[in-house]
PDB file of N, CA and C in Angstrom:
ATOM      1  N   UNK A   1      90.585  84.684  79.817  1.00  0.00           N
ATOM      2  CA  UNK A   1      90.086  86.015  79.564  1.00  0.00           C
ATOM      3  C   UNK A   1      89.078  85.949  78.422  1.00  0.00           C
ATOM      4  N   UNK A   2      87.701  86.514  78.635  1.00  0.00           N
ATOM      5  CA  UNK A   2      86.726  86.149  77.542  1.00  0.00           C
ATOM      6  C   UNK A   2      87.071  87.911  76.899  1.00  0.00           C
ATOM      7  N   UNK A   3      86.698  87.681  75.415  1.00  0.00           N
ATOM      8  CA  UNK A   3      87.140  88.777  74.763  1.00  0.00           C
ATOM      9  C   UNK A   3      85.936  88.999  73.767  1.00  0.00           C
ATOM     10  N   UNK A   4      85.338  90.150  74.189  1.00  0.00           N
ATOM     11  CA  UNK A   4      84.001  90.532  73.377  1.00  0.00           C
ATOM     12  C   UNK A   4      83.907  90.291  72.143  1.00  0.00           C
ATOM     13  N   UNK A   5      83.023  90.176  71.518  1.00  0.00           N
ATOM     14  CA  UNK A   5      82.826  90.060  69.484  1.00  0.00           C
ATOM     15  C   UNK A   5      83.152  91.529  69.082  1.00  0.00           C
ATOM     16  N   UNK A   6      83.085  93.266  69.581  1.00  0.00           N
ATOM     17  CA  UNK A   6      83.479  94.384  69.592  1.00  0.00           C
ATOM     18  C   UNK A   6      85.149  94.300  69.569  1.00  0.00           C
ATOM     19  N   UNK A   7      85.527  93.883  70.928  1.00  0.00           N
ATOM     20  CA  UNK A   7      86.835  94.079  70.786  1.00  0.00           C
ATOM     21  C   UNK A   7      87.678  92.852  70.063  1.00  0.00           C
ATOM     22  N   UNK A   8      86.975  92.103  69.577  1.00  0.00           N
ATOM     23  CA  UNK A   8      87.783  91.433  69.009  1.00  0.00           C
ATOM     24  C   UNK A   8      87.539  91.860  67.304  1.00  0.00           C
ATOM     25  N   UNK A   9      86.430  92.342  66.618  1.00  0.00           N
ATOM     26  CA  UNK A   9      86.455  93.039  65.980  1.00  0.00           C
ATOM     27  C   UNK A   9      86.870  94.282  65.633  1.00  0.00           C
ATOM     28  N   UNK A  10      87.346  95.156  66.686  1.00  0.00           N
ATOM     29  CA  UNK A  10      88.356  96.427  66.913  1.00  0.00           C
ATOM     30  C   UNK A  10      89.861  95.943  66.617  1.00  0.00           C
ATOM     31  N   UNK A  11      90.104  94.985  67.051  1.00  0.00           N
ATOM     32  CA  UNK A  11      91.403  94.025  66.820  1.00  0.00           C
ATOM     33  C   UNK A  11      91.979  94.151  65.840  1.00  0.00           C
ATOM     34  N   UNK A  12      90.582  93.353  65.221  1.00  0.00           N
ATOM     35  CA  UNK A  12      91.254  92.587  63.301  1.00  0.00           C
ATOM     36  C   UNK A  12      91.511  93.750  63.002  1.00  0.00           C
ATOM     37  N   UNK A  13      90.284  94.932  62.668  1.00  0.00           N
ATOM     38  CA  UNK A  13      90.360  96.279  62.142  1.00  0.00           C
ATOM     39  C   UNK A  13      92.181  96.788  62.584  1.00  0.00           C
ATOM     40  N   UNK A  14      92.409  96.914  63.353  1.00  0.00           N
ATOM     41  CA  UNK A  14      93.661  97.644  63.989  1.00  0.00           C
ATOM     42  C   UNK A  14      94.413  96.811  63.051  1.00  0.00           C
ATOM     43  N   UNK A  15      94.492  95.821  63.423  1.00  0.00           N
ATOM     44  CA  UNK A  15      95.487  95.035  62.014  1.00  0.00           C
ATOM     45  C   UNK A  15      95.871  95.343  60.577  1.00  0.00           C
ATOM     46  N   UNK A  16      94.349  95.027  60.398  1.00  0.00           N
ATOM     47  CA  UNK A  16      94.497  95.436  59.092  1.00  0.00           C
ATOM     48  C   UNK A  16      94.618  97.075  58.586  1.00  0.00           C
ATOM     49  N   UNK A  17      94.238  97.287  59.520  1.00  0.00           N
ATOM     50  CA  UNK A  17      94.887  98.921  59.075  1.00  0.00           C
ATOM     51  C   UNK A  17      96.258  99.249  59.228  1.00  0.00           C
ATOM     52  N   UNK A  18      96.415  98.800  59.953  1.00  0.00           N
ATOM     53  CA  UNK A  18      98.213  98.905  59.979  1.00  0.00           C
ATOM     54  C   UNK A  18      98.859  98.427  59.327  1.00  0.00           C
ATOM     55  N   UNK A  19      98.338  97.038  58.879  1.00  0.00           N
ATOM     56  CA  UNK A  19      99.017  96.442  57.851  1.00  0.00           C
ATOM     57  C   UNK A  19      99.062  97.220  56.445  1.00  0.00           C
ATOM     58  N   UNK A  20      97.418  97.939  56.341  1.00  0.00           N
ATOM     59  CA  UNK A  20      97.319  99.048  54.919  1.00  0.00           C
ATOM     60  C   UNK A  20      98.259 100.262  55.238  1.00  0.00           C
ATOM     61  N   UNK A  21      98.347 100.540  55.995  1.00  0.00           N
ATOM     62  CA  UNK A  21      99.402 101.661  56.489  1.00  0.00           C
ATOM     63  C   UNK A  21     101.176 101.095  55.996  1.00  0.00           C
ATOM     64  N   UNK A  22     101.501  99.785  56.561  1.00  0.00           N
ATOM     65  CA  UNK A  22     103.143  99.508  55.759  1.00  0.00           C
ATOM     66  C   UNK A  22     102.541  99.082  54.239  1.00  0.00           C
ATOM     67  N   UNK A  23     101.475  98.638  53.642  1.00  0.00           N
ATOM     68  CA  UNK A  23     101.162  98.347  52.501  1.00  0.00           C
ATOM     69  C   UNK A  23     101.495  99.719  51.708  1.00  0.00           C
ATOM     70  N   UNK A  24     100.861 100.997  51.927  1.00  0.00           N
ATOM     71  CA  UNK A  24     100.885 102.143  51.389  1.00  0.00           C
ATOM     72  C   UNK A  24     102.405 103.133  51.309  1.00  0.00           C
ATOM     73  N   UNK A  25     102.746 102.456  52.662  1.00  0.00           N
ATOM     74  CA  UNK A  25     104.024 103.045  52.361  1.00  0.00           C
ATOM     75  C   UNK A  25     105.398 102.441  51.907  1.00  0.00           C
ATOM     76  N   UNK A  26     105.118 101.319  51.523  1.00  0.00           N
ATOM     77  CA  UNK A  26     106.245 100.327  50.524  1.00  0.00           C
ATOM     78  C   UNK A  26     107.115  99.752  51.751  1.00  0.00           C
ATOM     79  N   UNK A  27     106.707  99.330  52.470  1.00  0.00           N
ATOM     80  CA  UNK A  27     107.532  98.566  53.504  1.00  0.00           C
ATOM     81  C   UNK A  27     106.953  97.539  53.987  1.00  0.00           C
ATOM     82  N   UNK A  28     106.133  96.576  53.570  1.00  0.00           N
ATOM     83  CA  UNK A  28     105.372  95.807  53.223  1.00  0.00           C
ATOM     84  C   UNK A  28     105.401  94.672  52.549  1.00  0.00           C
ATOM     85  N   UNK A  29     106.395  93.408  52.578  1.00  0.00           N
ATOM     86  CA  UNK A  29     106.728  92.312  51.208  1.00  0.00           C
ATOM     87  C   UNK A  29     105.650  91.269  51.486  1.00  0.00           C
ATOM     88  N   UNK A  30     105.110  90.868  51.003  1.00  0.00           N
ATOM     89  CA  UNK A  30     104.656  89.972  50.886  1.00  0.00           C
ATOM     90  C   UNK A  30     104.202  88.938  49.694  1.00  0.00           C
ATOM     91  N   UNK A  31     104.493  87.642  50.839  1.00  0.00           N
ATOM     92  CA  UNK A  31     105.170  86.143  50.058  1.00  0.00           C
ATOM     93  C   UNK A  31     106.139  85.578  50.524  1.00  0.00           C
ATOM     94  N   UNK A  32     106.794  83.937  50.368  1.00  0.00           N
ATOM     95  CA  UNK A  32     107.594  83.617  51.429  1.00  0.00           C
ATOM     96  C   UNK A  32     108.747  83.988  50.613  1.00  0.00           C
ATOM     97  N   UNK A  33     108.444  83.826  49.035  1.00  0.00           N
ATOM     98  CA  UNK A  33     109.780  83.704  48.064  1.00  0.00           C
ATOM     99  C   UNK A  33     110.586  85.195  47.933  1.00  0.00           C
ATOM    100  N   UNK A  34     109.195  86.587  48.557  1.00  0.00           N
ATOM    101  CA  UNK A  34     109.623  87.827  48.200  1.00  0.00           C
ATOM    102  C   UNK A  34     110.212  87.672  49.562  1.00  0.00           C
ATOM    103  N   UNK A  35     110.146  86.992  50.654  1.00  0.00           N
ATOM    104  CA  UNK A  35     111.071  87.726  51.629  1.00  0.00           C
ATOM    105  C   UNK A  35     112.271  87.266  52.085  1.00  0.00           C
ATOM    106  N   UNK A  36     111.980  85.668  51.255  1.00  0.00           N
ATOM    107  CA  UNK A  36     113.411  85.282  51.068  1.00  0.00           C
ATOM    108  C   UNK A  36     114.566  85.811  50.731  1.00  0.00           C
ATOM    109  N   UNK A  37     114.202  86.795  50.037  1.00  0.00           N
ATOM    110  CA  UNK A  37     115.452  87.444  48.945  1.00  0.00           C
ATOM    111  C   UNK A  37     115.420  88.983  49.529  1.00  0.00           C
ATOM    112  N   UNK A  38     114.844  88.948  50.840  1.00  0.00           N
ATOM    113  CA  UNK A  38     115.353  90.563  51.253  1.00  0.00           C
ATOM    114  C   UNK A  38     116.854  90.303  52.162  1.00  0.00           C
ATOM    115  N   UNK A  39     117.918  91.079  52.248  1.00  0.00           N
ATOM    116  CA  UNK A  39     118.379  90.973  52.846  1.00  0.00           C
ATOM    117  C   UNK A  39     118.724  91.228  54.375  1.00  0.00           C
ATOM    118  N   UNK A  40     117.645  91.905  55.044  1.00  0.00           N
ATOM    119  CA  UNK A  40     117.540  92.625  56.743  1.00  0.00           C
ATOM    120  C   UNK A  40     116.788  93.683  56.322  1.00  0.00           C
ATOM    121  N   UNK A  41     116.139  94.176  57.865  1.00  0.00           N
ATOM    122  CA  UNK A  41     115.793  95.477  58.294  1.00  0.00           C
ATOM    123  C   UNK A  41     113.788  94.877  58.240  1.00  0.00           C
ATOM    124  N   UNK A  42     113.917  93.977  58.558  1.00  0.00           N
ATOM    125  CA  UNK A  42     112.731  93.015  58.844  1.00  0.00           C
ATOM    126  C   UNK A  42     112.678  93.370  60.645  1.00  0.00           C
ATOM    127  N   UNK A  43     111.627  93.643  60.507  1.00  0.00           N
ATOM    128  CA  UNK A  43     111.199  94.117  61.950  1.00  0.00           C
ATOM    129  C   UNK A  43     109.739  92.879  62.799  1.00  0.00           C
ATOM    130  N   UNK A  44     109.529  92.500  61.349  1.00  0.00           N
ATOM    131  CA  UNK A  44     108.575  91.601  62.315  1.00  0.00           C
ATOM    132  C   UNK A  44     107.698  90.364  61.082  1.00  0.00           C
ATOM    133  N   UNK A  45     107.639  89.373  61.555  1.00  0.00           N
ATOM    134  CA  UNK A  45     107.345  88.352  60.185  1.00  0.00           C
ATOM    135  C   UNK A  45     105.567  88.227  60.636  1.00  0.00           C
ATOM    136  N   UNK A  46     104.670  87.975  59.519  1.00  0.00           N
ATOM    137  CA  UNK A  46     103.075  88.091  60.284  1.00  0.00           C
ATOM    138  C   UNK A  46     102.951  86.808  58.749  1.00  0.00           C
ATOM    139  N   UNK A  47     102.474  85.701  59.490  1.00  0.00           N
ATOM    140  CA  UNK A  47     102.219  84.725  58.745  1.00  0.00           C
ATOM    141  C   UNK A  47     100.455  84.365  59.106  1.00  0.00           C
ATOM    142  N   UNK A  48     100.124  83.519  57.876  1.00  0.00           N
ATOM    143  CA  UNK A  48      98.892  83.406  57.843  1.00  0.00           C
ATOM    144  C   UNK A  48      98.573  82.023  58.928  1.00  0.00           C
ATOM    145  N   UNK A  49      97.450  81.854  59.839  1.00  0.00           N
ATOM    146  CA  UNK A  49      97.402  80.549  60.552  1.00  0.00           C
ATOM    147  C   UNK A  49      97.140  79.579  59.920  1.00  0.00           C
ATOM    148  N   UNK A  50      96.680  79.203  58.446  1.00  0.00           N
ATOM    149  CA  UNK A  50      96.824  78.286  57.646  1.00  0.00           C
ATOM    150  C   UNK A  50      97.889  78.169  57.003  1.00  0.00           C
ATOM    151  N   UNK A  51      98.826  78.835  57.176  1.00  0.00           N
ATOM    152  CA  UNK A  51     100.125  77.913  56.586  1.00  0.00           C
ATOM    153  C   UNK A  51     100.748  76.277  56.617  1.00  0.00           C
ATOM    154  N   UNK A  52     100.526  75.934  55.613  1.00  0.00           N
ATOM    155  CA  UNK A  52     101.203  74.350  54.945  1.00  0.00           C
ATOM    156  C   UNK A  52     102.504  74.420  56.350  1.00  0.00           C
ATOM    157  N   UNK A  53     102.826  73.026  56.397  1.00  0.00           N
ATOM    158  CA  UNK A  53     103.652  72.422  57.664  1.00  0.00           C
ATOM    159  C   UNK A  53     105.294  72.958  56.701  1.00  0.00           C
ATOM    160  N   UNK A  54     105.408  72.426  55.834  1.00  0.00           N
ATOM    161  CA  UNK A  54     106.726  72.819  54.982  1.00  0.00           C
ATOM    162  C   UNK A  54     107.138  74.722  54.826  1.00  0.00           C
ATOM    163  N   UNK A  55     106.283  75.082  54.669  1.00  0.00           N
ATOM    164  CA  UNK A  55     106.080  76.223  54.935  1.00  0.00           C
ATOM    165  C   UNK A  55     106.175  77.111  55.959  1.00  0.00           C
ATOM    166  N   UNK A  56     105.741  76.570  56.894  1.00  0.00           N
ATOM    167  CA  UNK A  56     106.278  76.723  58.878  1.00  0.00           C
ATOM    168  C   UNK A  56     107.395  77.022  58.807  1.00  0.00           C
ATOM    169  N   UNK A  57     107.938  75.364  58.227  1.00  0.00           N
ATOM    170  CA  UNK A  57     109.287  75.339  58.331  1.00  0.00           C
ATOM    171  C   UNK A  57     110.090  76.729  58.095  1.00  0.00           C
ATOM    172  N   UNK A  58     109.849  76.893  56.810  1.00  0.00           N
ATOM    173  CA  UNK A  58     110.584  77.618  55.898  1.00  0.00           C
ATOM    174  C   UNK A  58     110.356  79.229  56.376  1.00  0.00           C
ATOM    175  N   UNK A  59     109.256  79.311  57.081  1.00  0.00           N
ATOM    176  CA  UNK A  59     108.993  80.990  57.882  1.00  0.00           C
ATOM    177  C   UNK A  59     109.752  80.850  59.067  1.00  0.00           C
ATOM    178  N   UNK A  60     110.035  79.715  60.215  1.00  0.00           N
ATOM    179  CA  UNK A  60     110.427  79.999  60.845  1.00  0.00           C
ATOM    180  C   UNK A  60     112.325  79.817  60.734  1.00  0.00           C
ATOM    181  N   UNK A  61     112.801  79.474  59.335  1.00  0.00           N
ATOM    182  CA  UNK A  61     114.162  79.931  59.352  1.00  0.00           C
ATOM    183  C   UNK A  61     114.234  81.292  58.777  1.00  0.00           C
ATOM    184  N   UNK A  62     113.386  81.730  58.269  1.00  0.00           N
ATOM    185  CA  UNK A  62     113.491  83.450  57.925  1.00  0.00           C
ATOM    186  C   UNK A  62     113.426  84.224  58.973  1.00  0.00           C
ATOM    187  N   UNK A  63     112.608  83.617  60.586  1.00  0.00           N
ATOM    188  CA  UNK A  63     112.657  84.425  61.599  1.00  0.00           C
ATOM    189  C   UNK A  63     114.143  84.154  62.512  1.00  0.00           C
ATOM    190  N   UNK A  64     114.560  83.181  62.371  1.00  0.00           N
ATOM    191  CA  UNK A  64     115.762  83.768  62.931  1.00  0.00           C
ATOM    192  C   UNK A  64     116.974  83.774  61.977  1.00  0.00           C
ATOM    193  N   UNK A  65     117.104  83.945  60.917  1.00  0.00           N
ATOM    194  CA  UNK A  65     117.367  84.593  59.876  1.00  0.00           C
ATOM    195  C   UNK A  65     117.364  86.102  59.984  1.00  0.00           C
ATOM    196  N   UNK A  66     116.337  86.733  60.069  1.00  0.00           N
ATOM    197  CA  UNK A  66     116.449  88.383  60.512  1.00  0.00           C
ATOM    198  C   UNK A  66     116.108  88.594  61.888  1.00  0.00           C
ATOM    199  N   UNK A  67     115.900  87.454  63.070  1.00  0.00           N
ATOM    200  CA  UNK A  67     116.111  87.707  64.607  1.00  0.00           C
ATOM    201  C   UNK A  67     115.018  88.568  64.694  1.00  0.00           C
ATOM    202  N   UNK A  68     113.867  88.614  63.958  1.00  0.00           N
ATOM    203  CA  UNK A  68     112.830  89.540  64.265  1.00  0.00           C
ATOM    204  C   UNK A  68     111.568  88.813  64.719  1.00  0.00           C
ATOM    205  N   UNK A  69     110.577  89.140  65.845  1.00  0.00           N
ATOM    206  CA  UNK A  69     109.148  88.234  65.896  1.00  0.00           C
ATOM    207  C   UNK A  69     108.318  87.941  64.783  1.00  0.00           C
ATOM    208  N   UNK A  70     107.777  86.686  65.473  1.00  0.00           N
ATOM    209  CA  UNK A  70     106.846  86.001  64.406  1.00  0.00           C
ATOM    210  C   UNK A  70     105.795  86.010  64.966  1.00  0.00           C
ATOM    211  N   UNK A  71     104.692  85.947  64.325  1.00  0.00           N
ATOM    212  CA  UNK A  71     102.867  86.263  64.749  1.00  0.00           C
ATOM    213  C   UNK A  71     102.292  85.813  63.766  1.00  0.00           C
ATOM    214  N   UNK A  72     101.354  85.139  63.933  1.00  0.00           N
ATOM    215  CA  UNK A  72     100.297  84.441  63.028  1.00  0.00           C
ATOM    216  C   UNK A  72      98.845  84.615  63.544  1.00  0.00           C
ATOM    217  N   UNK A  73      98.408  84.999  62.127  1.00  0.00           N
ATOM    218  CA  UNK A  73      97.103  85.869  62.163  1.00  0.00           C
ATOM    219  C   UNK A  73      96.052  85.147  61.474  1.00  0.00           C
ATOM    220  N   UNK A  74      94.853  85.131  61.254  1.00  0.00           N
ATOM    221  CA  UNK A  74      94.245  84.204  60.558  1.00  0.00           C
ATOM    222  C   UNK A  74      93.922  85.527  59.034  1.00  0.00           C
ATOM    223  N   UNK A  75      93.775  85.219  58.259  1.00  0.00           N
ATOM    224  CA  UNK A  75      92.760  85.674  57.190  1.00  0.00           C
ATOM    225  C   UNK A  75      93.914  86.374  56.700  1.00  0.00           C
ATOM    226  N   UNK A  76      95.079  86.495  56.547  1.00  0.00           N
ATOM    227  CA  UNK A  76      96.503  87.553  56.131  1.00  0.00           C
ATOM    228  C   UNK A  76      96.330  88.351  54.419  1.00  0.00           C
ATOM    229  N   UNK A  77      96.083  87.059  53.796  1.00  0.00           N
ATOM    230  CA  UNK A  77      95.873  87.608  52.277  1.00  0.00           C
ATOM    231  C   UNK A  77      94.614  88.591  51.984  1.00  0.00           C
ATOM    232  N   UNK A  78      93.704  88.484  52.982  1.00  0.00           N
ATOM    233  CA  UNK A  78      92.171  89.464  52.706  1.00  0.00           C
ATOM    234  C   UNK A  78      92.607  90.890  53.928  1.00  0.00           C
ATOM    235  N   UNK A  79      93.317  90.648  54.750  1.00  0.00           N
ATOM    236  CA  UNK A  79      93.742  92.058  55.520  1.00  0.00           C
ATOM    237  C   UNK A  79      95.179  92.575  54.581  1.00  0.00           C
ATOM    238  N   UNK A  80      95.281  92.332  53.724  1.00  0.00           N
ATOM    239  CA  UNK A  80      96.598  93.140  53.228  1.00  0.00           C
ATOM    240  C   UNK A  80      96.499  93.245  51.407  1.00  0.00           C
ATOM    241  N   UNK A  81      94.813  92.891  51.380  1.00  0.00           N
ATOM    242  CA  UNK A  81      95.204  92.618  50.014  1.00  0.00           C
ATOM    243  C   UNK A  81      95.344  91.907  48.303  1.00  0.00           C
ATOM    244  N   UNK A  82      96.130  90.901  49.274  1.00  0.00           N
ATOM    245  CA  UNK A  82      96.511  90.023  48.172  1.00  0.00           C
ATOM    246  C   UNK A  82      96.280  88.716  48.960  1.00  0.00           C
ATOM    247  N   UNK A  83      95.495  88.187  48.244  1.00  0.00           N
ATOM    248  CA  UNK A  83      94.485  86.855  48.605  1.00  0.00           C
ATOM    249  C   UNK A  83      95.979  85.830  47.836  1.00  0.00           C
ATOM    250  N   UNK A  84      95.566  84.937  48.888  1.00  0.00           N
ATOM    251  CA  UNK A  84      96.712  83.631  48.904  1.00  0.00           C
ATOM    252  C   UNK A  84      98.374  83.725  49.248  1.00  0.00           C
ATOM    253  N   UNK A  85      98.363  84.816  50.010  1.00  0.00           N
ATOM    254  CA  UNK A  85     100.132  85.549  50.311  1.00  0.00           C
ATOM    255  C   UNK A  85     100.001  84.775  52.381  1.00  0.00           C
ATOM    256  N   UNK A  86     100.645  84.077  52.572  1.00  0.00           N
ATOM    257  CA  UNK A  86     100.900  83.251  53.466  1.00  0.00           C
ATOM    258  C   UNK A  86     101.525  84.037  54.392  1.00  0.00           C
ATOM    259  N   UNK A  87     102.564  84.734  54.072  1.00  0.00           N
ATOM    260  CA  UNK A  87     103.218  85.689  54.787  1.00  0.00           C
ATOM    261  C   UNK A  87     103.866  86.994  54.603  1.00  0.00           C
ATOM    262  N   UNK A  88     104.007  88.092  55.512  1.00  0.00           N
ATOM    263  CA  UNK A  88     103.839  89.337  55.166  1.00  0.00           C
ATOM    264  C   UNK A  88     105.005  89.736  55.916  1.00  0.00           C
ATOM    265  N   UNK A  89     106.216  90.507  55.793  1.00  0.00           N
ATOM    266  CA  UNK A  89     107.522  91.005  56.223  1.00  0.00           C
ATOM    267  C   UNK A  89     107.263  92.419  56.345  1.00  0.00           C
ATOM    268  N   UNK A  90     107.206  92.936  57.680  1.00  0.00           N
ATOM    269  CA  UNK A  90     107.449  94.493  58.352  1.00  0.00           C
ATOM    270  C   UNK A  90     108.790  94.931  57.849  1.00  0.00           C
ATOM    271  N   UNK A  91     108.575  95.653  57.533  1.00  0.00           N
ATOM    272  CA  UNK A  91     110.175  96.419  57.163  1.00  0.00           C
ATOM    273  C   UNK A  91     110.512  98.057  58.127  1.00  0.00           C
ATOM    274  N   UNK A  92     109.158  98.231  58.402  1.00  0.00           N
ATOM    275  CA  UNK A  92     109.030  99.586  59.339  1.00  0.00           C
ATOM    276  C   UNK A  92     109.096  99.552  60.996  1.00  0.00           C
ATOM    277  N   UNK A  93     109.511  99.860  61.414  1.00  0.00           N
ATOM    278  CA  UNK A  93     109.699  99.476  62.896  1.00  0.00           C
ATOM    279  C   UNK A  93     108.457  99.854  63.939  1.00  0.00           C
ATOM    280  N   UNK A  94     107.758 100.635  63.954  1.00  0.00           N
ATOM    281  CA  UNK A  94     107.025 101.775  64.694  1.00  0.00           C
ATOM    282  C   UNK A  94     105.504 101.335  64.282  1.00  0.00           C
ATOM    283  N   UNK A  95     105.360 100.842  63.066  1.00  0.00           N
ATOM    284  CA  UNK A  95     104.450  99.552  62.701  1.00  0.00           C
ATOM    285  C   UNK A  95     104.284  98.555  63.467  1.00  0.00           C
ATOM    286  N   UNK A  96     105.588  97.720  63.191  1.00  0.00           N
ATOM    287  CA  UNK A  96     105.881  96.698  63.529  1.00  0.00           C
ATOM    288  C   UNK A  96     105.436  96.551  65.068  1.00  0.00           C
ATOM    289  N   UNK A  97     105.733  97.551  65.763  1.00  0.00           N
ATOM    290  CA  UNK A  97     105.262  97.964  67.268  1.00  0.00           C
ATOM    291  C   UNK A  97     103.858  98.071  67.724  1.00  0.00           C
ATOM    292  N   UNK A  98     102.944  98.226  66.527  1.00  0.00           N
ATOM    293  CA  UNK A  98     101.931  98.997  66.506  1.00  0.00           C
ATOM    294  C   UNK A  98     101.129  97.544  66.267  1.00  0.00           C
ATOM    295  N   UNK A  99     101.513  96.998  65.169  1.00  0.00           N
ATOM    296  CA  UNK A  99     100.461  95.733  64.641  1.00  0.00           C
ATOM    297  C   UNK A  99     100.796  94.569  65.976  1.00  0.00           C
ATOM    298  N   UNK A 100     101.888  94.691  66.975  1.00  0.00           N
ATOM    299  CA  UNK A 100     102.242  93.381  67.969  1.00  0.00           C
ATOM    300  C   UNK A 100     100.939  93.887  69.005  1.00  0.00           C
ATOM    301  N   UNK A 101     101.293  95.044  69.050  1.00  0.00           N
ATOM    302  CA  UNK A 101     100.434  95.716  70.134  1.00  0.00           C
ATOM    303  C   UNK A 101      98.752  95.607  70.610  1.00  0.00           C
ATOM    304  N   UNK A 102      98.361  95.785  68.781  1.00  0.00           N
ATOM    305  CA  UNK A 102      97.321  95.325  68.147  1.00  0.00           C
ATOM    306  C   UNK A 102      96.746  93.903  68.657  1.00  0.00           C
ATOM    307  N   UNK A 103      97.559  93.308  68.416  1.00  0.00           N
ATOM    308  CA  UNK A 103      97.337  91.870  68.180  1.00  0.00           C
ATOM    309  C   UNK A 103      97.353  91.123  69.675  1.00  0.00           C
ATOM    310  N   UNK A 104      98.350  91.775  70.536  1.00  0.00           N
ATOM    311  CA  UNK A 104      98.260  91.461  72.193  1.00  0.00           C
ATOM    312  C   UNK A 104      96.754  92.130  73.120  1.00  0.00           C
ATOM    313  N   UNK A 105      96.099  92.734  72.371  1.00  0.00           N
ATOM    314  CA  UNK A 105      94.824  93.526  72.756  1.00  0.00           C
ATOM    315  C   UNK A 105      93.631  92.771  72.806  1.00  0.00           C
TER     316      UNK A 105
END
């Protein structure tokens, strides 16, 4: 499926707005060490596509850890923000729905 430079630029945008959307409303952690220490209600893990191999590791026992999807996005720290944050924890559900949705488009 070839995917226009428009809609694939409509994409990122959708992302990152959604992502500013759980950013604004405090449901939003990001970092591997801040989401280590949440205890549930993780709806969806969004890691950066440059993540370190040790690091993989360590995101993908947090995903089945809270049994929630994982998605990897390129550019994560400049769509949410905070430059050099590897990975970003949904805590909102209806988001969480919204940025997969996004991202399958």
């Amino acid at each position: 499926m070839c995917v226009s430079r428009r809609n694939f630029l409509a994409q990122t945008d959708k992302t990152a707005a959604y992502l500013g959307l759980c950013r604004k409303a405090g449901k939003l952690t990001l970092g591997v060490n801040a989401v280590q220490t949440l205890r549930g209600g993780v709806h969806l893990l969004i890691a950066d596509e440059k993540v370190a191999q040790n690091s993989r590791r360590e995101i993908e026992k947090l995903q089945k850890k809270f049994g929630c999807p994982l998605i990897f996005i390129s550019d994560l720290g400049e769509k949410t923000g905070a430059p050099m944050r590897m990975l970003a924890a949904v805590r909102e559900e209806h988001l969480a729905r919204a940025i997969m949705s996004a991202c399958k488009e």
